[in-house]
PDB file of N, CA and C in Angstrom:
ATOM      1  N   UNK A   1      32.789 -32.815 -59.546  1.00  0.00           N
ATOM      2  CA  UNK A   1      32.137 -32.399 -58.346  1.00  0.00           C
ATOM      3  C   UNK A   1      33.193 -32.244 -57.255  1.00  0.00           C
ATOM      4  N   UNK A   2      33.397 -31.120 -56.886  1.00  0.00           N
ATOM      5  CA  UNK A   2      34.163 -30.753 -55.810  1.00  0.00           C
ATOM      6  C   UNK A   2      33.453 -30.812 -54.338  1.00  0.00           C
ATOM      7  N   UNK A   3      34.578 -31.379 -53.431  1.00  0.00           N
ATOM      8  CA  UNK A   3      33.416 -31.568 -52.007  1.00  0.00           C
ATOM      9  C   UNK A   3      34.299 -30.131 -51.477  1.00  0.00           C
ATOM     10  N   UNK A   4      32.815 -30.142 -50.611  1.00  0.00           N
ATOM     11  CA  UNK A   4      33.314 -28.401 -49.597  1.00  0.00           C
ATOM     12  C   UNK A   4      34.110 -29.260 -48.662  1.00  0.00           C
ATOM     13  N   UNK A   5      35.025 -27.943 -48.423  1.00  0.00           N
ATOM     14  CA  UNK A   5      36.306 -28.426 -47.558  1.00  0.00           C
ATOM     15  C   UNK A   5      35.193 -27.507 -45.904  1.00  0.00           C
ATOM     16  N   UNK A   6      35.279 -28.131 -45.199  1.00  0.00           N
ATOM     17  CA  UNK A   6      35.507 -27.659 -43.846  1.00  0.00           C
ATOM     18  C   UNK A   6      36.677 -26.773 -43.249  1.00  0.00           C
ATOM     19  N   UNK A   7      35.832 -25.650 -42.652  1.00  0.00           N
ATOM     20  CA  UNK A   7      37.195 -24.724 -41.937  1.00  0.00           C
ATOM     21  C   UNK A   7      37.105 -25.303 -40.857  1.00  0.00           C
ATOM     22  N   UNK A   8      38.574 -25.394 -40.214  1.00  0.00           N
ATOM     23  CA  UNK A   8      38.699 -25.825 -38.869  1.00  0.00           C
ATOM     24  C   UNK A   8      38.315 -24.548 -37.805  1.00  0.00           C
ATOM     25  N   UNK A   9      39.509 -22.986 -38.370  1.00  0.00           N
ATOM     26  CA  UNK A   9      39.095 -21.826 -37.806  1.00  0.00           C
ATOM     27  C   UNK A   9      37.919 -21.121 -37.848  1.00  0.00           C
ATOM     28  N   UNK A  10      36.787 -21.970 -38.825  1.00  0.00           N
ATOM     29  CA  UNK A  10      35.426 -20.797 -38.776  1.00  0.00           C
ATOM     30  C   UNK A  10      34.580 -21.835 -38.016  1.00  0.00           C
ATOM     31  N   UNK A  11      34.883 -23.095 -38.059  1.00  0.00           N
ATOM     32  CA  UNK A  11      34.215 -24.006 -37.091  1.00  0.00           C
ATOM     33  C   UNK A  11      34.506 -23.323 -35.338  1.00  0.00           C
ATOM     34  N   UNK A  12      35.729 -23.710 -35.022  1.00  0.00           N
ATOM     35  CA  UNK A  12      36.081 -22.927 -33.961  1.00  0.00           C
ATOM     36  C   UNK A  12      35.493 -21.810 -33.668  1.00  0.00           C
ATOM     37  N   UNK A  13      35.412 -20.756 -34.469  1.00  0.00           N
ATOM     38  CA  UNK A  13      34.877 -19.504 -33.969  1.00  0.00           C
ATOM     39  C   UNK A  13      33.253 -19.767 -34.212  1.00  0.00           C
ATOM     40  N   UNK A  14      32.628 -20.676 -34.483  1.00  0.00           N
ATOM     41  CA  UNK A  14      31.220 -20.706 -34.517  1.00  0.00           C
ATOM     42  C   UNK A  14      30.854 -21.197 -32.803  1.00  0.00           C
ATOM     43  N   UNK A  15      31.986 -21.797 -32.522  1.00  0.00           N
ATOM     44  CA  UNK A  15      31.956 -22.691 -31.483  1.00  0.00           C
ATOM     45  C   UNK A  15      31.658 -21.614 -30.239  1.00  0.00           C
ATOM     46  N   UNK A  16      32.849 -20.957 -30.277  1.00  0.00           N
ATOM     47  CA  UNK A  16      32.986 -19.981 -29.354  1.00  0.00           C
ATOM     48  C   UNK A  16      31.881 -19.037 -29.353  1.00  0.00           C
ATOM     49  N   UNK A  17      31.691 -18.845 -30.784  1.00  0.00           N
ATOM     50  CA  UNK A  17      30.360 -17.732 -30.566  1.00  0.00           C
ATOM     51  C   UNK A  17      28.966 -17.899 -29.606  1.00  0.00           C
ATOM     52  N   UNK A  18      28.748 -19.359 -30.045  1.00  0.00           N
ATOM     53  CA  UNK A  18      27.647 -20.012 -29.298  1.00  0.00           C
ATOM     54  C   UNK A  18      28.133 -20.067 -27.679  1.00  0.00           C
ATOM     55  N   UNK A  19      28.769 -20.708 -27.587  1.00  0.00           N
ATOM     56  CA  UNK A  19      29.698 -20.919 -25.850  1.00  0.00           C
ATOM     57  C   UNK A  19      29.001 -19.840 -25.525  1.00  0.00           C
ATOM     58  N   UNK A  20      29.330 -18.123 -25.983  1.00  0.00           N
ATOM     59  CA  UNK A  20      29.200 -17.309 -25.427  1.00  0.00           C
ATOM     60  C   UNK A  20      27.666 -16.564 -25.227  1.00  0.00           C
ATOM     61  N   UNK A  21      27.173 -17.420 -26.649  1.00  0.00           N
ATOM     62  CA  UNK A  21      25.718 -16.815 -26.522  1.00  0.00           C
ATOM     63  C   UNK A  21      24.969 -17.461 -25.304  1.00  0.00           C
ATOM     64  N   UNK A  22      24.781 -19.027 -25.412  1.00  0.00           N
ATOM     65  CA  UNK A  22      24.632 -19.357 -24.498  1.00  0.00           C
ATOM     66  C   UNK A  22      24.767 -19.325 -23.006  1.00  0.00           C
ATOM     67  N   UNK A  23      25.820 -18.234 -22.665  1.00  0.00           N
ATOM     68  CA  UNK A  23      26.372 -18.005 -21.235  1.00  0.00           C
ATOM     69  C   UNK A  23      25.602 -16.819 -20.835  1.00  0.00           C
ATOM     70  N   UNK A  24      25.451 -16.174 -21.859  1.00  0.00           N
ATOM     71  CA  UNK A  24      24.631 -14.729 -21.580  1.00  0.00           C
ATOM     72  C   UNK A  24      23.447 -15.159 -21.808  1.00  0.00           C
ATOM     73  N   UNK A  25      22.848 -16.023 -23.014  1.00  0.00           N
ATOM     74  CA  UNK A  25      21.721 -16.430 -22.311  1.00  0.00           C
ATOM     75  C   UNK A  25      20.548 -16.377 -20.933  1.00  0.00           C
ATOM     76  N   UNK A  26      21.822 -17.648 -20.667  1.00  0.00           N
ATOM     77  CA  UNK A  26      21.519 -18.464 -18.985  1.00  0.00           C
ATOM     78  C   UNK A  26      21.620 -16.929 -17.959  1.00  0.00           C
ATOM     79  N   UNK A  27      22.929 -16.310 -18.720  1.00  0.00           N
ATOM     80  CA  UNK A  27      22.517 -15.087 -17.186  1.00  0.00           C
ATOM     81  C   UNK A  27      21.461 -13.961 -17.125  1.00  0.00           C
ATOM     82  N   UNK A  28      21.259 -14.210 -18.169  1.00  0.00           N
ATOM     83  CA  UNK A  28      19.816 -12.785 -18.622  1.00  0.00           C
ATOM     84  C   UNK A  28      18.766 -13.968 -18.401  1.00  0.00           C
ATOM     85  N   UNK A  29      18.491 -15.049 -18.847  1.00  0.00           N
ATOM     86  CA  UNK A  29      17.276 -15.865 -18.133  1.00  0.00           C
ATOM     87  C   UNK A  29      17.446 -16.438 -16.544  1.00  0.00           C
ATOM     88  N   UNK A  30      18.582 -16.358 -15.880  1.00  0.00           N
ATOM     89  CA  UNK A  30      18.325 -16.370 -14.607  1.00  0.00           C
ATOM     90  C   UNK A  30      18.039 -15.006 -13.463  1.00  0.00           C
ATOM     91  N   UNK A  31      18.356 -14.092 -14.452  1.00  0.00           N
ATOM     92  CA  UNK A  31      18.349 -12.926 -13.729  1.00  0.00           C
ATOM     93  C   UNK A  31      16.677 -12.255 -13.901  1.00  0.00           C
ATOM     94  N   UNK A  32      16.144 -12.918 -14.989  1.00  0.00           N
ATOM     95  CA  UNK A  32      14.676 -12.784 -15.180  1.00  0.00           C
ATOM     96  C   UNK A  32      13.809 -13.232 -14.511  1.00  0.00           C
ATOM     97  N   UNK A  33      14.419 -14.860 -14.452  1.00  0.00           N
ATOM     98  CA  UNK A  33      13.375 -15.541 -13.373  1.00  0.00           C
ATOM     99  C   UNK A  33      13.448 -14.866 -11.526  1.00  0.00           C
ATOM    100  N   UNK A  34      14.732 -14.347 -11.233  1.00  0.00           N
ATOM    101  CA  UNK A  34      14.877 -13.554  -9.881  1.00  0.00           C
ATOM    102  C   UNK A  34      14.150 -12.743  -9.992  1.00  0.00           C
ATOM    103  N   UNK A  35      14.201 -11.627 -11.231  1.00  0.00           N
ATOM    104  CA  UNK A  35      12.977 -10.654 -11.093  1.00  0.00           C
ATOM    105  C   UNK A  35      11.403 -11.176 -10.911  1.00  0.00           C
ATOM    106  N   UNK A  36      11.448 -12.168 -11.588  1.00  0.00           N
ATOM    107  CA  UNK A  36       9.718 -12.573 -11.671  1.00  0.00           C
ATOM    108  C   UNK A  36       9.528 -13.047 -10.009  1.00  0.00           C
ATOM    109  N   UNK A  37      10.700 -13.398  -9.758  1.00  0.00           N
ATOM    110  CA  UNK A  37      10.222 -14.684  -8.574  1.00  0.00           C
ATOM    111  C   UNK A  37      10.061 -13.654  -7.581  1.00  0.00           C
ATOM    112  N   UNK A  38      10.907 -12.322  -7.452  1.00  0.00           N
ATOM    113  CA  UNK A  38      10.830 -11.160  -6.372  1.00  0.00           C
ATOM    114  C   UNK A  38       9.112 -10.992  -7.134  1.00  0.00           C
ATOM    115  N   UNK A  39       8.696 -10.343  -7.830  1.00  0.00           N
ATOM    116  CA  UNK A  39       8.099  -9.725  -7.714  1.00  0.00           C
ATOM    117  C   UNK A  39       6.590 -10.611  -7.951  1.00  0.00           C
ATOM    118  N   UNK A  40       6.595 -11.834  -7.954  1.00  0.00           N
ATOM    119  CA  UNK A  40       5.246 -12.776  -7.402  1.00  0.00           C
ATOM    120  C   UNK A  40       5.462 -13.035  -5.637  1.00  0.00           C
ATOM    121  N   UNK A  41       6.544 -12.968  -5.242  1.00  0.00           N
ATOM    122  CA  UNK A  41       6.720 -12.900  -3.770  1.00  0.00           C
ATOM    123  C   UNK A  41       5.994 -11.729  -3.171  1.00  0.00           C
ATOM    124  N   UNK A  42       6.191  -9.957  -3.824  1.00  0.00           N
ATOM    125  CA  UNK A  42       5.811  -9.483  -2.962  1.00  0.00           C
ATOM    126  C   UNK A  42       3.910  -9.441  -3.678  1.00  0.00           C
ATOM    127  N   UNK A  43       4.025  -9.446  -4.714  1.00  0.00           N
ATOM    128  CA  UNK A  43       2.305  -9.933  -5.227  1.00  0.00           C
ATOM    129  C   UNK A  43       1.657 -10.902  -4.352  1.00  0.00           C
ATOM    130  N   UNK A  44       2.516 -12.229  -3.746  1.00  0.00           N
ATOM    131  CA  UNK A  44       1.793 -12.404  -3.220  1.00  0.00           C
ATOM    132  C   UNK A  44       1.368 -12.790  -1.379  1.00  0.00           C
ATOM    133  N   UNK A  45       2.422 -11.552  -0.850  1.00  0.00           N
ATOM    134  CA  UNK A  45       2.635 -10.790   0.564  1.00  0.00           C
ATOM    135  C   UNK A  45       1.318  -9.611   0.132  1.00  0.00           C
ATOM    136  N   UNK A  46       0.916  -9.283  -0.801  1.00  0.00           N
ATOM    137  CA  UNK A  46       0.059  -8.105  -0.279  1.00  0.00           C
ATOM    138  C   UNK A  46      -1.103  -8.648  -0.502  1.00  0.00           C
ATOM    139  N   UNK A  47      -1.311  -9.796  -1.326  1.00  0.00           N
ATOM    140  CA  UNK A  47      -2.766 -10.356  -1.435  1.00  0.00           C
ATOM    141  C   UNK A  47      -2.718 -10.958  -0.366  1.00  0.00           C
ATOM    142  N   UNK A  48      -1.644 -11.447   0.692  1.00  0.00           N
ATOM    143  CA  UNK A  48      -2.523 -11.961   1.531  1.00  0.00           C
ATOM    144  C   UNK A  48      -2.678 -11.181   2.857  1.00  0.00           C
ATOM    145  N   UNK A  49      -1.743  -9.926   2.774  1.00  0.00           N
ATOM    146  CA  UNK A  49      -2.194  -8.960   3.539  1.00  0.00           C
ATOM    147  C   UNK A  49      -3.841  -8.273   3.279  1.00  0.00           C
ATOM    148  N   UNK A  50      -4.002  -8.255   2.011  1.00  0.00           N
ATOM    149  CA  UNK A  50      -4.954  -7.578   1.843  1.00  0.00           C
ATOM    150  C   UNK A  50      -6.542  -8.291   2.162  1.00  0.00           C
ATOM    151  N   UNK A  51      -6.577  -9.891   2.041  1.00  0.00           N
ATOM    152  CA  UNK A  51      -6.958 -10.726   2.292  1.00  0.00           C
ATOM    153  C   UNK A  51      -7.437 -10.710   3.842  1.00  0.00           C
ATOM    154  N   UNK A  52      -6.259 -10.803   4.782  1.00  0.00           N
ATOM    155  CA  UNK A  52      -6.684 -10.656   6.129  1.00  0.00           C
ATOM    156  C   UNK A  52      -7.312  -9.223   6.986  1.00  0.00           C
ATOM    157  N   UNK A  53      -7.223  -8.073   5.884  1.00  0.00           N
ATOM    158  CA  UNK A  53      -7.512  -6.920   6.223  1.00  0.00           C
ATOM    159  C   UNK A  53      -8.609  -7.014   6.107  1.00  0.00           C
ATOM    160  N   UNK A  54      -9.135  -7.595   4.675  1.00  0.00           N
ATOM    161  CA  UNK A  54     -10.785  -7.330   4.393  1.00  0.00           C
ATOM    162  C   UNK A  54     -11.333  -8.468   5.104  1.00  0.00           C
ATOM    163  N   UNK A  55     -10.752  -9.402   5.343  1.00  0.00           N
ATOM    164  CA  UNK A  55     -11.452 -10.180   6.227  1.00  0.00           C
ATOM    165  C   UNK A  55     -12.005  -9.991   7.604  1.00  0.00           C
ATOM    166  N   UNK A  56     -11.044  -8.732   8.567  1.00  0.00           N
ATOM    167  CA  UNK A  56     -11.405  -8.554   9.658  1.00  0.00           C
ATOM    168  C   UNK A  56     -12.538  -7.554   9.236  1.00  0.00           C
ATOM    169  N   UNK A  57     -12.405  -6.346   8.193  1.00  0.00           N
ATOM    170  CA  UNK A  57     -13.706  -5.415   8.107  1.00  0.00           C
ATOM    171  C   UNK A  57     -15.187  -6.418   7.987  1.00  0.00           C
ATOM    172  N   UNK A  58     -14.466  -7.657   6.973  1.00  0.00           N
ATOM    173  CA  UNK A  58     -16.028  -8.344   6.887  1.00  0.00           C
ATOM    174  C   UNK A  58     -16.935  -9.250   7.923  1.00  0.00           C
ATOM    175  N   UNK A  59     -15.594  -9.711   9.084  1.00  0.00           N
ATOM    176  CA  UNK A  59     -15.828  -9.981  10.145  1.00  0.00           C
ATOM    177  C   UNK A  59     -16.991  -9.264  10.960  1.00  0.00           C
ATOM    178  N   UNK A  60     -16.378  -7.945  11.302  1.00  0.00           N
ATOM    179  CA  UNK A  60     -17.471  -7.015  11.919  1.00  0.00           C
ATOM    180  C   UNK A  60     -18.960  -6.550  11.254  1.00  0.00           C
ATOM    181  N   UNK A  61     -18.639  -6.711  10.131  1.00  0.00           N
ATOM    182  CA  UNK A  61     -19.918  -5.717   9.432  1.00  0.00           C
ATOM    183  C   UNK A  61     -21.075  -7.222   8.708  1.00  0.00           C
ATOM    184  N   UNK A  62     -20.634  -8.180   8.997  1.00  0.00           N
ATOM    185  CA  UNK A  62     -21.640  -8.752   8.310  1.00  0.00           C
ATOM    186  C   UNK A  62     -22.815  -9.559   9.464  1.00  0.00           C
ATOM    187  N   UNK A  63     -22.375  -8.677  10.749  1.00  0.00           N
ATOM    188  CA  UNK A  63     -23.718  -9.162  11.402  1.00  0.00           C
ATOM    189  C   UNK A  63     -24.859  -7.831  10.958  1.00  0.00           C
ATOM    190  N   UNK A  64     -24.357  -7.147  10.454  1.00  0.00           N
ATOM    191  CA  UNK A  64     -25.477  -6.021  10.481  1.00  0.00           C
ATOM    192  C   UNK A  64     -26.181  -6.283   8.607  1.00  0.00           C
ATOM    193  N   UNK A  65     -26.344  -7.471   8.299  1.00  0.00           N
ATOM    194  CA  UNK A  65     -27.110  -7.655   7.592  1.00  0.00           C
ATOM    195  C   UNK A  65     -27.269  -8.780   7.508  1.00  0.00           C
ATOM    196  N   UNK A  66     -27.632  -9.343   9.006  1.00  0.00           N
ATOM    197  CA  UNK A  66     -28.578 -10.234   9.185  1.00  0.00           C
ATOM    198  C   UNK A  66     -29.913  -9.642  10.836  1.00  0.00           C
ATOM    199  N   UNK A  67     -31.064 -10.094  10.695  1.00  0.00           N
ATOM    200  CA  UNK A  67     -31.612  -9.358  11.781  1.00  0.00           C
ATOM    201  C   UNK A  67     -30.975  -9.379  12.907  1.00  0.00           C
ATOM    202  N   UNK A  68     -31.186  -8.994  14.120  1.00  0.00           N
ATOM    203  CA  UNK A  68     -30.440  -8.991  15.330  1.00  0.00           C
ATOM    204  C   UNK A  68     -31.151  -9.885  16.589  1.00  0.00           C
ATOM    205  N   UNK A  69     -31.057 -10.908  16.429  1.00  0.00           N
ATOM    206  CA  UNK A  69     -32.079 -12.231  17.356  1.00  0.00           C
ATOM    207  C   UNK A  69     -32.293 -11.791  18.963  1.00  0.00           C
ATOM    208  N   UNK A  70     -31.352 -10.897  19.308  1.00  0.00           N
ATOM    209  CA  UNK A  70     -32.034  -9.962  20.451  1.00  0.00           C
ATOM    210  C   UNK A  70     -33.368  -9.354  20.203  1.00  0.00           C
ATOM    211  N   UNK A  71     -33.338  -8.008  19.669  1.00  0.00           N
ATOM    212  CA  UNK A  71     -34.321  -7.803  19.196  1.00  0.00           C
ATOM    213  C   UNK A  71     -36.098  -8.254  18.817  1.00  0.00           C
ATOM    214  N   UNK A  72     -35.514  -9.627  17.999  1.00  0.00           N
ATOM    215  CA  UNK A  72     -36.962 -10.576  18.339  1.00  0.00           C
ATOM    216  C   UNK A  72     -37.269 -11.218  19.582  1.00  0.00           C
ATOM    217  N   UNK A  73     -36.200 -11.232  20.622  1.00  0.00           N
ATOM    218  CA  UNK A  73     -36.731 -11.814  21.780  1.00  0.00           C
ATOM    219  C   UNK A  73     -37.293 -10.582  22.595  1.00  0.00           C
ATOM    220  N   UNK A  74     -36.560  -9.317  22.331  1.00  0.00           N
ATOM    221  CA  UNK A  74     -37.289  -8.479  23.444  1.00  0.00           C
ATOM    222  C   UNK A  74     -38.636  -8.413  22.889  1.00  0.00           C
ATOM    223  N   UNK A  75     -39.192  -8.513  21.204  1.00  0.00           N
ATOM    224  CA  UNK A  75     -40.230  -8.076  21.027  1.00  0.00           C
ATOM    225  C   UNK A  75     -41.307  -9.146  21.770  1.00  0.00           C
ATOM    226  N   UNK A  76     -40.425 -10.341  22.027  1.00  0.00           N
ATOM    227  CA  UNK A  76     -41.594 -11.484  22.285  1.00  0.00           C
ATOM    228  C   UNK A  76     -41.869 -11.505  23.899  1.00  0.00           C
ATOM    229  N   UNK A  77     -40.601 -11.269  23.996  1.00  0.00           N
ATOM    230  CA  UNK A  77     -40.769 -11.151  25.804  1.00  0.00           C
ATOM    231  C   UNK A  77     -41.867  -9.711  26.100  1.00  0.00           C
ATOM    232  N   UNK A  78     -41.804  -8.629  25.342  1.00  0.00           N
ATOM    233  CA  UNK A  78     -42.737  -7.640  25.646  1.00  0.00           C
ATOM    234  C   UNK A  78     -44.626  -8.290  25.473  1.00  0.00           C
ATOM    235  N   UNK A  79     -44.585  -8.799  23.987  1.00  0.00           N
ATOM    236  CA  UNK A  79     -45.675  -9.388  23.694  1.00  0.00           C
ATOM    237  C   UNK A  79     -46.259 -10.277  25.008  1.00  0.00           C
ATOM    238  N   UNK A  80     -45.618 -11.146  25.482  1.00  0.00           N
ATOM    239  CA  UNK A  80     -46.026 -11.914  26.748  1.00  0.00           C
ATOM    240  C   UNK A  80     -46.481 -11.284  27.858  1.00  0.00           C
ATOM    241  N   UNK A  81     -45.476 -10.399  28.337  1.00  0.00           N
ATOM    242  CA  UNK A  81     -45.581  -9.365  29.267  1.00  0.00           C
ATOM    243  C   UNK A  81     -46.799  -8.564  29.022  1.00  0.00           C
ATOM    244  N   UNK A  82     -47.352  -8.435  28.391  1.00  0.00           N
ATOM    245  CA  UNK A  82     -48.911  -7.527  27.528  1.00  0.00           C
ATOM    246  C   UNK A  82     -49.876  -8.419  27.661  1.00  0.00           C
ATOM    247  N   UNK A  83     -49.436  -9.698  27.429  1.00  0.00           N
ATOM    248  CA  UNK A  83     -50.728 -11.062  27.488  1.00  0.00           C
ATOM    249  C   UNK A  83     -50.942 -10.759  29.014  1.00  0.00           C
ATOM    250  N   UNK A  84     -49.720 -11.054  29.684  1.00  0.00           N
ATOM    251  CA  UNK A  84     -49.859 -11.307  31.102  1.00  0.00           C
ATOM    252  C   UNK A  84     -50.957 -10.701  31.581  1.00  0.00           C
ATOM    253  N   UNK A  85     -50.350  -9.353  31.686  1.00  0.00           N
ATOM    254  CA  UNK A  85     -50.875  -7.923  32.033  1.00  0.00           C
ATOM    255  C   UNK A  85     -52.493  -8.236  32.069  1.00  0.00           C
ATOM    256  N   UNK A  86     -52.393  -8.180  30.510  1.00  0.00           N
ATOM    257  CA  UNK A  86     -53.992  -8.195  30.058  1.00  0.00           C
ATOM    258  C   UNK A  86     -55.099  -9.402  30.643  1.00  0.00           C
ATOM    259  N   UNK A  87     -54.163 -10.931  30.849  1.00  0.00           N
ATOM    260  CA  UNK A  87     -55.453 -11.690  31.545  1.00  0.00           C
ATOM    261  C   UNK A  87     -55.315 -11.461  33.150  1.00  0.00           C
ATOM    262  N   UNK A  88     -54.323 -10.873  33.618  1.00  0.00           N
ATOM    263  CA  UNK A  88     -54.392 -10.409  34.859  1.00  0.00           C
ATOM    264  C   UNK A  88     -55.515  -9.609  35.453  1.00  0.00           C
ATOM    265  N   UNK A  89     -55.850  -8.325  34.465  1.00  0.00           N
ATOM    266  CA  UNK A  89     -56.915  -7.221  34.558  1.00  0.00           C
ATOM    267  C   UNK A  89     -57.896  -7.733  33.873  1.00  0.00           C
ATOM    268  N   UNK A  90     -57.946  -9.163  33.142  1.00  0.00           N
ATOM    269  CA  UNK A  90     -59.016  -9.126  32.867  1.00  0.00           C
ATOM    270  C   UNK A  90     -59.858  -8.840  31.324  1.00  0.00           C
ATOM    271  N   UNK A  91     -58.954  -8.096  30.411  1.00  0.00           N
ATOM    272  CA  UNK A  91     -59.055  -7.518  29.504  1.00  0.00           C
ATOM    273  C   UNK A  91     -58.590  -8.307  28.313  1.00  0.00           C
ATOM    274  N   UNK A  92     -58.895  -7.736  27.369  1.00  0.00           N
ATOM    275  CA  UNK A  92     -58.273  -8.235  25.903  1.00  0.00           C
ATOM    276  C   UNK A  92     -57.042  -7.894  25.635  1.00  0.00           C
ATOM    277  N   UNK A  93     -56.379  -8.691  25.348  1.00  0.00           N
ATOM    278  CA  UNK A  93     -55.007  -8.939  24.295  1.00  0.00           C
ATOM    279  C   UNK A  93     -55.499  -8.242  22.868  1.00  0.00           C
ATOM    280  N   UNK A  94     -54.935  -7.165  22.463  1.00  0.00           N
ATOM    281  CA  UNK A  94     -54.612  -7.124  21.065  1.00  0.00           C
ATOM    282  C   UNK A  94     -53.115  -7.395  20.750  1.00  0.00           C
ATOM    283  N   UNK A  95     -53.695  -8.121  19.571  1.00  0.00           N
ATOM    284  CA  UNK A  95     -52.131  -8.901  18.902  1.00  0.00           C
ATOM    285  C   UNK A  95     -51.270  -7.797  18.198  1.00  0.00           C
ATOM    286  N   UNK A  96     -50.084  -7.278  18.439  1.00  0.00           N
ATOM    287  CA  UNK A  96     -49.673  -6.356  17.757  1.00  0.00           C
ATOM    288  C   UNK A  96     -49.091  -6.442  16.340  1.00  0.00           C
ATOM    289  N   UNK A  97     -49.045  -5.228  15.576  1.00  0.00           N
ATOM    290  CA  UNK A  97     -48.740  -5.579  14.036  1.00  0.00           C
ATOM    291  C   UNK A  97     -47.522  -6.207  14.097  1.00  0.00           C
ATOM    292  N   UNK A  98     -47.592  -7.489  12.940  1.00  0.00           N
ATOM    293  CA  UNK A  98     -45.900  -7.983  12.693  1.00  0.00           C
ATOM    294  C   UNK A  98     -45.204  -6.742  12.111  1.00  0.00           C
ATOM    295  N   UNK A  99     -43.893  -7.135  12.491  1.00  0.00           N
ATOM    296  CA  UNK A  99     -42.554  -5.842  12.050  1.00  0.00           C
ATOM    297  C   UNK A  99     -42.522  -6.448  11.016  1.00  0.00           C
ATOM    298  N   UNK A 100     -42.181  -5.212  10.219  1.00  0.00           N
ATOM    299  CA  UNK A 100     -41.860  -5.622   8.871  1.00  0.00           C
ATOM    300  C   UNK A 100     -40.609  -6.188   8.827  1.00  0.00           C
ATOM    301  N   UNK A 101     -40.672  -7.514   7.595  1.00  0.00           N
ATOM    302  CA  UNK A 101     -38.602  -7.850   6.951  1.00  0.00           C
ATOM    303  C   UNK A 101     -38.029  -6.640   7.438  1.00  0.00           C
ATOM    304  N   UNK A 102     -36.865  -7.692   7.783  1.00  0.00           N
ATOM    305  CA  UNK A 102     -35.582  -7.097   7.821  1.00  0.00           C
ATOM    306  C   UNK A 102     -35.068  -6.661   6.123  1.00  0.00           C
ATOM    307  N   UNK A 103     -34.414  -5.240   6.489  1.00  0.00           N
ATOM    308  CA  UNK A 103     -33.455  -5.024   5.619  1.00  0.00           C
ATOM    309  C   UNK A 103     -32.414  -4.233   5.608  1.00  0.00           C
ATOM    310  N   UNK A 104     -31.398  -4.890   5.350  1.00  0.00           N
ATOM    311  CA  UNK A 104     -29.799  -4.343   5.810  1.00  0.00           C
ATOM    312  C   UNK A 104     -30.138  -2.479   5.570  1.00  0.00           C
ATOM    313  N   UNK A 105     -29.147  -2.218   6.066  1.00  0.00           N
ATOM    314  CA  UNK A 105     -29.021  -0.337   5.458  1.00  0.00           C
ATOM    315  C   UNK A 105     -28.873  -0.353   4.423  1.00  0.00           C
ATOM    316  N   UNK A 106     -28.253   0.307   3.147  1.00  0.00           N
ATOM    317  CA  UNK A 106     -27.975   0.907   2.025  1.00  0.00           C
ATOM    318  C   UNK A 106     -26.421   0.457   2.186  1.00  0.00           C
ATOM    319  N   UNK A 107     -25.623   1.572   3.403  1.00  0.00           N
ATOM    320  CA  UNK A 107     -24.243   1.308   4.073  1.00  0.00           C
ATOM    321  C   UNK A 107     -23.635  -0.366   4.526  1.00  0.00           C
ATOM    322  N   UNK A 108     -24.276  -0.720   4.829  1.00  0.00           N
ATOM    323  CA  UNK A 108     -24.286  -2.271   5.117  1.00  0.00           C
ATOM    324  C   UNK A 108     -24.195  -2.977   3.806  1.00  0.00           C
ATOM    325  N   UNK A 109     -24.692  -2.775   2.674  1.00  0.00           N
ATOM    326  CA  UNK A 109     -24.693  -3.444   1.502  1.00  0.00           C
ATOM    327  C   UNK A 109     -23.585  -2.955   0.781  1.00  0.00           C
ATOM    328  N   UNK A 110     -23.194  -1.552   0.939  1.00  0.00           N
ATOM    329  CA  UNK A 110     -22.821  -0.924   0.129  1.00  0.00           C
ATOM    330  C   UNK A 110     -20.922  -1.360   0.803  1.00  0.00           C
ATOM    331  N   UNK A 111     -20.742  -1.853   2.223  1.00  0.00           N
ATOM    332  CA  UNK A 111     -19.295  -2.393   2.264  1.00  0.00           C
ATOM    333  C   UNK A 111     -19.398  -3.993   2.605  1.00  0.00           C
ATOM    334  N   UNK A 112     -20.233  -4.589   1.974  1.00  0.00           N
ATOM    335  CA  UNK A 112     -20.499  -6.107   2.123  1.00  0.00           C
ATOM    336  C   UNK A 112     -20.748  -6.626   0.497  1.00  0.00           C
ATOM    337  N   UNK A 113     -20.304  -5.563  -0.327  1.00  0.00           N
ATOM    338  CA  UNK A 113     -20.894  -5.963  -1.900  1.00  0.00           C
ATOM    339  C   UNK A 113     -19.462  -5.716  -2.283  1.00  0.00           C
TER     340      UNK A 113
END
């Protein structure tokens, strides 16, 4: 039984080979993670641009799909004003028809959905 002899020179050059793989490695995986890291930076500069944009449109538009609490007061302040009127002269109050539910526009749903 013969034992394997060890090369000193193919050891060496295994050595070096690796040294070198490893160096290019590290610079192709650090130069990857710069790309990733640029480009979750600007991913996530536009989500939060985009974020505060739709936030101001939703700001404005989401009172218009809820009723408008003006509205029910002028109807009530008119209603009174009609009672008044009416036991003033003497006369009957008719109760006027309730308004129908509220319901947003079509447009109102259609940039709030």
């Amino acid at each position: 039984m013969k034992l394997a002899r060890t090369d000193p020179n193919g050891e060496a050059a295994a050595a070096k080979l690796w040294s070198v793989y490893i160096s290019e490695a590290e610079r192709y995986d650090k130069s990857l993670l710069e790309s990733w890291t640029n480009d979750m930076e600007g991913i996530l500069i536009f989500a939060g641009l985009f974020s505060a944009t739709l936030t101001a449109f939703i700001v404005e538009s989401y009172p218009t799909l809820v009723p408008d609490p003006a509205d029910a007061t002028v109807q009530l302040l008119a209603q009174i004003s009609q009672q008044l009127a009416a036991a003033a002269n003497g006369s009957t109050f008719h109760m006027p028809a309730p308004e129908p539910p509220f319901n947003p526009s079509a447009a109102s749903l259609a940039c709030n959905t």
